[in-house]
Protein backbone atom coordinates (compact mmCIF):
# COMPACT_ATOMS: atom_id res chain seq x y z
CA UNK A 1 -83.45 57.02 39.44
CA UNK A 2 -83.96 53.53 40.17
CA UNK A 3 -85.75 52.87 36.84
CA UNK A 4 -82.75 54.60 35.06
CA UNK A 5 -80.75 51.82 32.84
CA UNK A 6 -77.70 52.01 35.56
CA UNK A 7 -79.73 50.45 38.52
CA UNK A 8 -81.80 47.81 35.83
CA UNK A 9 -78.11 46.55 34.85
CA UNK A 10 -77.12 46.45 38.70
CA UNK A 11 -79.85 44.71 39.70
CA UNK A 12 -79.30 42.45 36.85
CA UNK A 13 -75.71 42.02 37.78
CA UNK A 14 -77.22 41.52 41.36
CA UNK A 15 -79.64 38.70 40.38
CA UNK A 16 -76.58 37.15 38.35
CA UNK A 17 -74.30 36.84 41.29
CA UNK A 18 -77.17 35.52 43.70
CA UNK A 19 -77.56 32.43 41.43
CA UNK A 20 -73.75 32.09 41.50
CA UNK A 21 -73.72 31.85 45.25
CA UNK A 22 -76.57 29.76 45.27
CA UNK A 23 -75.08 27.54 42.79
CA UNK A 24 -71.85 27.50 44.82
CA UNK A 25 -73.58 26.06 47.80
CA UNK A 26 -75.47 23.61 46.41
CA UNK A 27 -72.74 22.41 43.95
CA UNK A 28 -73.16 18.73 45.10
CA UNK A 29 -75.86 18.80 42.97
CA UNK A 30 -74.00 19.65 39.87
CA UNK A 31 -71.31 17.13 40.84
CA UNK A 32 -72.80 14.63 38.48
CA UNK A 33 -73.20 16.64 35.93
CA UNK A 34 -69.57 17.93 36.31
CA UNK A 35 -68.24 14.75 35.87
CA UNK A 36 -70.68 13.32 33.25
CA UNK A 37 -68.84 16.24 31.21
CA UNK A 38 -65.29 16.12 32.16
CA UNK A 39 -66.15 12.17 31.29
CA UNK A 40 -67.49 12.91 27.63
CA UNK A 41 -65.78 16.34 27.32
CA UNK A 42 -62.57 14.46 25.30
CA UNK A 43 -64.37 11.57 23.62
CA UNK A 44 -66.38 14.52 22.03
CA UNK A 45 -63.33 17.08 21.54
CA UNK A 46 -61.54 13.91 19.66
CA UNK A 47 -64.21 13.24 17.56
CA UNK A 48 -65.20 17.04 16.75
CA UNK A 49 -61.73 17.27 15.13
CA UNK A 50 -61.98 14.05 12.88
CA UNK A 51 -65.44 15.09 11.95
CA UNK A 52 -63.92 18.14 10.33
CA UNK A 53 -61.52 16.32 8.81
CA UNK A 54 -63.59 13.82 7.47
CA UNK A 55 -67.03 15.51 6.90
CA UNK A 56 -65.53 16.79 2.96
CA UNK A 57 -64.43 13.33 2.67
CA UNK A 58 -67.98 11.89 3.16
CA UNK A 59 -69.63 14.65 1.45
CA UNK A 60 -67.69 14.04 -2.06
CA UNK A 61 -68.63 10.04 -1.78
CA UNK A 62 -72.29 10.93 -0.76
CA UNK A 63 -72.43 13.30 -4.22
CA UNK A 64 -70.82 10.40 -6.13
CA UNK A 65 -74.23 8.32 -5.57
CA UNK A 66 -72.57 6.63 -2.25
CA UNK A 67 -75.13 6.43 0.44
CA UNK A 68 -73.36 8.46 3.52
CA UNK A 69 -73.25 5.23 6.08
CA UNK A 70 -71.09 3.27 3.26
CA UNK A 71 -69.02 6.18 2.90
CA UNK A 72 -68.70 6.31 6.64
CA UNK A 73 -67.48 2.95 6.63
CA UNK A 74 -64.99 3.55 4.09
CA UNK A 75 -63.76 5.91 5.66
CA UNK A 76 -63.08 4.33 8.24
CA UNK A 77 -61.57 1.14 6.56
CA UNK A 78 -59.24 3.52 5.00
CA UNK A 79 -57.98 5.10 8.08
CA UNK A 80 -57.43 1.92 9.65
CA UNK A 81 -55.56 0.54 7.13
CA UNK A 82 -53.22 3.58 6.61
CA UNK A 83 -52.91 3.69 10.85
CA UNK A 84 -51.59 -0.04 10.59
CA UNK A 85 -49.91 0.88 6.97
CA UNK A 86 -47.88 3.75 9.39
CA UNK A 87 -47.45 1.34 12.05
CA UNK A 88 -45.50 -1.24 10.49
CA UNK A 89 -43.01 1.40 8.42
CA UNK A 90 -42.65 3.82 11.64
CA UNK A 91 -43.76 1.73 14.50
CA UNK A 92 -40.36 -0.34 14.61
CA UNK A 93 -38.17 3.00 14.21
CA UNK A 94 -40.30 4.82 16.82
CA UNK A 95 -40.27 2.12 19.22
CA UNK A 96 -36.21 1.58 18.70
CA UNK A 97 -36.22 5.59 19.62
CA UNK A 98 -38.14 5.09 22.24
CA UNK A 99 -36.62 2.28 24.23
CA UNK A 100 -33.48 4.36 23.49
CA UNK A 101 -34.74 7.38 25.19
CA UNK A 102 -35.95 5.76 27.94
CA UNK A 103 -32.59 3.98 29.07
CA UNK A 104 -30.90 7.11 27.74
CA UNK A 105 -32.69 9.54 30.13
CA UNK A 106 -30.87 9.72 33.24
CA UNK A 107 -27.59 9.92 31.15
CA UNK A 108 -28.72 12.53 29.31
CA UNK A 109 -29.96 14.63 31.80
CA UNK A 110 -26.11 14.16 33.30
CA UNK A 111 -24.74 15.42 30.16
CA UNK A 112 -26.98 18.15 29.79
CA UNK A 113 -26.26 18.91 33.24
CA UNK A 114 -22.29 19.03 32.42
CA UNK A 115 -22.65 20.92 29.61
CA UNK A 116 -24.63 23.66 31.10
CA UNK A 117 -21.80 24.15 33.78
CA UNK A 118 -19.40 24.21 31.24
CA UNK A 119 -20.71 26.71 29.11
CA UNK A 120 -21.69 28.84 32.34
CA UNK A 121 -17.73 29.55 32.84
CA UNK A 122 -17.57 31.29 29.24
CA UNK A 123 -16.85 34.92 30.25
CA UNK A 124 -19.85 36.57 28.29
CA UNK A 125 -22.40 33.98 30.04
CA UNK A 126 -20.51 34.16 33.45
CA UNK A 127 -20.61 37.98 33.47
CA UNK A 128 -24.18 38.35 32.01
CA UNK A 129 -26.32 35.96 33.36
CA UNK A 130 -26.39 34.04 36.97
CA UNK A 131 -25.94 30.55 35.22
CA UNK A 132 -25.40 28.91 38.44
CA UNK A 133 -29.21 29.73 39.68
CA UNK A 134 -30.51 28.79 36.36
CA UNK A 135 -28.49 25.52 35.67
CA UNK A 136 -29.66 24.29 39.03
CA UNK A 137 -33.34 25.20 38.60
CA UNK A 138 -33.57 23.63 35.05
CA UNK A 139 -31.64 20.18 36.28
CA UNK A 140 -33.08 20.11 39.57
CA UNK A 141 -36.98 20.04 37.90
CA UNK A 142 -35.78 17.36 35.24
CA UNK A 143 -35.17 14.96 37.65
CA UNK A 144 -38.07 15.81 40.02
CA UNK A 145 -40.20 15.44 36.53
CA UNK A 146 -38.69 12.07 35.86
CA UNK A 147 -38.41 10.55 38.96
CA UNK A 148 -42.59 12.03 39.52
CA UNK A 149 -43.34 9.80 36.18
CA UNK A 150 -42.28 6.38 37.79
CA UNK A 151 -43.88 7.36 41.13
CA UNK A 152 -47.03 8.13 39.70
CA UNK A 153 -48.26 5.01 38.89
CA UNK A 154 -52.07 5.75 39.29
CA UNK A 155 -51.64 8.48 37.07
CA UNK A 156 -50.63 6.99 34.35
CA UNK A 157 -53.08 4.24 35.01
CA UNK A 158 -55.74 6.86 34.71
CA UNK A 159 -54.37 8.01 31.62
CA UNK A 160 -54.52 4.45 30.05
CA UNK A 161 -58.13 4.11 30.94
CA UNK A 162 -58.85 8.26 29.03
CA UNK A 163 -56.79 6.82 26.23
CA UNK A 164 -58.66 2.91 26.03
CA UNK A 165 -62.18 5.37 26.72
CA UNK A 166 -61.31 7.36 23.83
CA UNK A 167 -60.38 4.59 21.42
CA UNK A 168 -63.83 3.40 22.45
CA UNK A 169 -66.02 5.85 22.52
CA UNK A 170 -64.65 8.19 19.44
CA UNK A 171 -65.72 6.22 16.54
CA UNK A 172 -69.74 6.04 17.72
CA UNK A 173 -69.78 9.44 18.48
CA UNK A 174 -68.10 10.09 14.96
CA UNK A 175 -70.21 8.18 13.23
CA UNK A 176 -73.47 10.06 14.22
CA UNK A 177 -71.97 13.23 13.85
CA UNK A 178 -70.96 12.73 10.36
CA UNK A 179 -74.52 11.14 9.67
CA UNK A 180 -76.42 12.90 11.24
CA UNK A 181 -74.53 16.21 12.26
CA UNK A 182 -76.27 18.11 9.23
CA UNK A 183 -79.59 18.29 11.42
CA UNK A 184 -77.97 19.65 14.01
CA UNK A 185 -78.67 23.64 12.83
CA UNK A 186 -82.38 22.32 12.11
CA UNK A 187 -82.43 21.02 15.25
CA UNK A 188 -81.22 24.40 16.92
CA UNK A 189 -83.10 26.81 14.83
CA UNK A 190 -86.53 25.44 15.68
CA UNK A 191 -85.96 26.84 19.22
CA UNK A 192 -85.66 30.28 17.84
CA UNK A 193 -88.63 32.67 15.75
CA UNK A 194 -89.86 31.47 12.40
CA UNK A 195 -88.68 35.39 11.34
CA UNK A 196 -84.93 34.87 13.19
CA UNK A 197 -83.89 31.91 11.68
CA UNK A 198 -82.35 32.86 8.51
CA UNK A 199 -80.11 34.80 10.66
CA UNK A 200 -79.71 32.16 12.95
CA UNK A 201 -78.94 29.93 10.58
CA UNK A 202 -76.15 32.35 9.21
CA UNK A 203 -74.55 32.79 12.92
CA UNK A 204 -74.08 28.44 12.61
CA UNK A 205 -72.94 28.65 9.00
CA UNK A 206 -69.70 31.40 9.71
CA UNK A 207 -68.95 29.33 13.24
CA UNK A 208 -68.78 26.50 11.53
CA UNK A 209 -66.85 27.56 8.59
CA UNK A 210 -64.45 28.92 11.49
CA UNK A 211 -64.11 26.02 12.93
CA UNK A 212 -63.52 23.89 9.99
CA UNK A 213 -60.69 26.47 8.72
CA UNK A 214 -59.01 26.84 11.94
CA UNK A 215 -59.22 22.93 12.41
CA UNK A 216 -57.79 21.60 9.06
CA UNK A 217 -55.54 24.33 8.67
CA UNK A 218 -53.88 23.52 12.20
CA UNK A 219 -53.21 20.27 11.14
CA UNK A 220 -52.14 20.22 8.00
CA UNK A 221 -49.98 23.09 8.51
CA UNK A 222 -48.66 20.57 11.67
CA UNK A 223 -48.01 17.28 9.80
CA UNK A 224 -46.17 19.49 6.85
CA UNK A 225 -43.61 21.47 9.69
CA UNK A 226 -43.21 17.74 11.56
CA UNK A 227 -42.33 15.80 8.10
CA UNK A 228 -40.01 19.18 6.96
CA UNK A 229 -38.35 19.26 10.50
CA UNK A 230 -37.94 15.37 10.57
CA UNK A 231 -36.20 15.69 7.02
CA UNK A 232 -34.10 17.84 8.67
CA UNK A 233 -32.94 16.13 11.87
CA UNK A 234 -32.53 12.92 9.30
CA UNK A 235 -29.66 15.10 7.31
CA UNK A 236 -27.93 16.63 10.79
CA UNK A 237 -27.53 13.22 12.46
CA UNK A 238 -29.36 14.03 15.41
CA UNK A 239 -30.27 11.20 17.71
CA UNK A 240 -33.82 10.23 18.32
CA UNK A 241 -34.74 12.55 15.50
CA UNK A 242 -38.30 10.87 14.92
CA UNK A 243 -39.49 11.28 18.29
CA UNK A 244 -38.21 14.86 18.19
CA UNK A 245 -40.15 15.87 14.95
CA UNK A 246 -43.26 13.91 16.75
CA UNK A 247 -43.24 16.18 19.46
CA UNK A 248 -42.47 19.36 17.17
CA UNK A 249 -45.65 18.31 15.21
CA UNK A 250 -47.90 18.01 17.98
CA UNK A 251 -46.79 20.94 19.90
CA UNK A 252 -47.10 22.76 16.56
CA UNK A 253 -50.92 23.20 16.92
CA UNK A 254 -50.74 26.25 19.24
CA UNK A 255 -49.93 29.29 17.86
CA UNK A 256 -46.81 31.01 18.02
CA UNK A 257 -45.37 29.67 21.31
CA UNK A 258 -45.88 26.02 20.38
CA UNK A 259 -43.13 25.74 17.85
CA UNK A 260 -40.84 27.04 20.54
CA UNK A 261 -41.58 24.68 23.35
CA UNK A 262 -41.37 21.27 20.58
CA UNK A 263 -38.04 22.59 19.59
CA UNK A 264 -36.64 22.70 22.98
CA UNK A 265 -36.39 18.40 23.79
CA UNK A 266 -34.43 18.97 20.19
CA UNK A 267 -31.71 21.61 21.67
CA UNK A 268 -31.83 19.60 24.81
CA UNK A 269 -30.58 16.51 23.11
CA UNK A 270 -28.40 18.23 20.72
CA UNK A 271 -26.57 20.04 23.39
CA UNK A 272 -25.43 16.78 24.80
CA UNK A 273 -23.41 15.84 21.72
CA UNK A 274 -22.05 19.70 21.07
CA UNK A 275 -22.71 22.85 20.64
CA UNK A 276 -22.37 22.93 16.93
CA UNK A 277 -25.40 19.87 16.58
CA UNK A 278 -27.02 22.82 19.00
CA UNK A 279 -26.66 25.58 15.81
CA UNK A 280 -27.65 22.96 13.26
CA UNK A 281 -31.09 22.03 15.06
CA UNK A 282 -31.80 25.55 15.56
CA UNK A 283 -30.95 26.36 11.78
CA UNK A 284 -33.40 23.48 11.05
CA UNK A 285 -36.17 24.80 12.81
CA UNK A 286 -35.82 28.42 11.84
CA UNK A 287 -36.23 26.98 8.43
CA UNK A 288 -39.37 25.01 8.92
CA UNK A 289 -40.84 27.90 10.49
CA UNK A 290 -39.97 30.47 8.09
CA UNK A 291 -41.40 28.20 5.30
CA UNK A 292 -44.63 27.49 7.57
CA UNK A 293 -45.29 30.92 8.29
CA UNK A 294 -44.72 32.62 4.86
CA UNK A 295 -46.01 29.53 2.38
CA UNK A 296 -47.85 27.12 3.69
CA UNK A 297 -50.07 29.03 6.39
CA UNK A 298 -50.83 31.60 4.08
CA UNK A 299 -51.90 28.89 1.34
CA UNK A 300 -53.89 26.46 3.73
CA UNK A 301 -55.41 28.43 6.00
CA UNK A 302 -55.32 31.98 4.52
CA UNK A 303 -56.99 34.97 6.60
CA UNK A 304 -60.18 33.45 7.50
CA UNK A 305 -59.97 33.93 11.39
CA UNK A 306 -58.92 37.54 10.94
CA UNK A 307 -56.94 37.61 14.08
CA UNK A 308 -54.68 39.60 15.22
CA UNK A 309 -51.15 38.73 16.53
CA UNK A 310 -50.97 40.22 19.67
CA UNK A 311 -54.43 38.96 20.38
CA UNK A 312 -53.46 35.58 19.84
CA UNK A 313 -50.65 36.14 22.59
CA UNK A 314 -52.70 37.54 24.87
CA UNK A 315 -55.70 34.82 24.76
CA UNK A 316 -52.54 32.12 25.03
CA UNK A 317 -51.08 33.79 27.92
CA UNK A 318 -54.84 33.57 29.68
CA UNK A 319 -56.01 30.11 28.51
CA UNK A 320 -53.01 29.15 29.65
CA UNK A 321 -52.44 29.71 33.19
CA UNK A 322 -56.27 29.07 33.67
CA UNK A 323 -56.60 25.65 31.83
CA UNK A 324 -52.69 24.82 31.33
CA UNK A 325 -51.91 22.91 27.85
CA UNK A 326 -55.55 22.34 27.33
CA UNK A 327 -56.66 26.16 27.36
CA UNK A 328 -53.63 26.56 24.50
CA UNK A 329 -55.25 24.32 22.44
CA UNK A 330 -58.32 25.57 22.78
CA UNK A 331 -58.18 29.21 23.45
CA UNK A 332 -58.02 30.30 19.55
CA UNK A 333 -60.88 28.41 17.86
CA UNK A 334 -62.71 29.17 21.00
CA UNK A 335 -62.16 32.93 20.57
CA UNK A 336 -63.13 32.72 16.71
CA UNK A 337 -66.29 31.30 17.92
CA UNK A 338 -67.77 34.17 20.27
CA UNK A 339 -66.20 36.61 17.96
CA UNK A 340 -68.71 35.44 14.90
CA UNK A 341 -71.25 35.00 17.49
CA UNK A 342 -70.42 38.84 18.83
CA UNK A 343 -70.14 40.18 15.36
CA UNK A 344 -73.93 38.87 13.82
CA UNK A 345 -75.66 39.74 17.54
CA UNK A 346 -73.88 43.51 17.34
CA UNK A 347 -74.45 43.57 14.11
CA UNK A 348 -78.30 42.26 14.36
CA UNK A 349 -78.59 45.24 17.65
CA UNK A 350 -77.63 47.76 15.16
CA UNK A 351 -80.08 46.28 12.80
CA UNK A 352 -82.95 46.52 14.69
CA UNK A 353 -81.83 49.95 16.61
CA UNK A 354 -82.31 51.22 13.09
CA UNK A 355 -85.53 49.78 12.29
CA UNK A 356 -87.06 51.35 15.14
CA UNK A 357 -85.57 54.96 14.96
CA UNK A 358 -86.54 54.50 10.97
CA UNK A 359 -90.53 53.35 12.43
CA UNK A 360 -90.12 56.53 15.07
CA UNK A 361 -89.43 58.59 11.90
């Protein structure tokens, strides 16, 4: 019996949990290393995203006789100029909106406040629903949020110095990546079997062509629902409606849930001047997303991940309350990842599970 498979995968799972508790207790050891990544981890997350976005860019130039560091440099010359190109048509608008906002807030959380408790006394609402509790809950953590954003100054300090680190650090990083990132599956495959590699090489080929789907899909699929809804908030008279569609485009990147949580700052705001502006914002957004979700998405990004609805949900639900808004962004491409990973190594088991009951033969 204790040769049998059962007790070699216990004392595997044995042997696996000793090095976690040894691990545990001497995790001042790792401390470095933990925050050497936590450090690098965005830096390299920013630029990962702009190398897919850029890497067919470079690619075209290099075939049109370009040498790839010139290209590189266009690139990047380009980019700049259509960042300060967007900052002198939007940047005075956007800042307008925002010093609006800002002196705005406190009144509007008033008015929002008032018109909850008005529409709480409507009879369907009043006999439904215990408005009372959830008027109170809702208001109450508005105000602890905003009055927790001017008390926090070191936080936002530390946010600053992520933001001035990115700025920094992001174009090096991209650069060598989209020079050099082509050795990087030469670079990995070396490690494994002369006889594995092809297959090796085809694991890094279908992750990558994940990633680079699920990446440029996302966003153009993102900056197409934040122009539409922006249209739209421009032809309803809402107030502040380019910060709104800002926030509905970046929220936009996580599935399913995230064009519900950028259109709520829109109903908040539209609820303050009436319930009608309310209908109208919704009506926008139902648009947008029905024009999203059965045109665009289906022409940009197509059925490449293969994934199903409710499994989307699910991995949102768990990313999220263990890594908050950063395990929604991730939690999809992630999951596309170690499924092509999953699929080739069950695939390759099968393979050679067959090649030896073919040799037993």
């Amino acid at each position: 019996m204790p040769n049998s498979k059962a007790f070699r995968l216990g004392y595997a799972m044995i042997v696996v949990l000793l090095i976690v508790l040894l691990a545990h207790q001497v995790q001042f050891i790792f401390k470095p290393l933990v925050v050497l990544v936590q450090t690098l981890f965005t830096p390299f997350l920013v630029a990962g995203i702009l190398f897919y976005l850029f890497r067919p860019v470079v690619d075209w130039l290099e075939t049109r006789k370009i040498p790839r560091p010139l290209s590189i440099l266009f690139i990047y010359l380009m980019f700049i100029g259509l960042f300060v190109l967007l900052g002198f048509l939007v940047g005075p608008l956007l800042q307008k909106q925002l010093d609006q906002l800002v002196k705005n807030l406190p009144m509007i959380i008033d008015s929002a406040k008032e018109e909850l408790i008005r529409l709480s006394h409507h009879p369907w609402v009043s006999d439904n629903l215990d408005w009372k509790k959830i008027t109170t809950s809702v208001t109450e953590y508005l105000k602890t949020s905003y009055k927790a954003i001017g008390a926090n100054i070191a936080g936002f300090f530390q946010v600053i110095t992520n933001i001035v680190l990115v700025f920094v650090t992001v174009p090096f990083i991209l650069y060598y990546m989209l020079k050099e990132g082509e050795r990087f599956p030469h670079f990995v495959l070396q490690w494994l079997p002369e006889k594995e590699r092809d297959q090796g090489y085809r694991i890094l080929s279908d992750m990558d062509s994940a990633l680079s789907s699920y990446i440029k899909g996302q966003i153009l699929v993102s900056v197409f629902v934040g122009t539409l809804v922006y249209i739209g908030y421009l032809i309803i008279g809402i107030e502040y409606s380019l910060i709104l569609a800002l926030i509905t485009m970046f929220t936009n990147v996580i599935p399913f849930i995230g064009p519900l949580i950028g259109t709520v700052p829109a109903v908040v705001v539209a609820l303050i001047d009436s319930p009608m502006m309310v209908v109208k914002v919704l009506i926008v957004a139902v648009i947008a997303q029905q024009l999203e979700g059965n045109l665009v998405s289906p022409l940009v990004m197509g059925k490449n991940l293969n994934i199903h609805p409710l499994t989307i949900i699910v991995l949102l639900l768990v990313a999220g309350s263990m890594a908050g808004f950063l395990g929604l962004l991730l939690a999809v491409p992630t999951y596309a990842v170690a499924k092509v990973v999953i699929s080739h190594l069950y695939r390759l088991f099968m393979l050679r599970r067959q090649e030896k009951l073919d040799a037993h033969l």
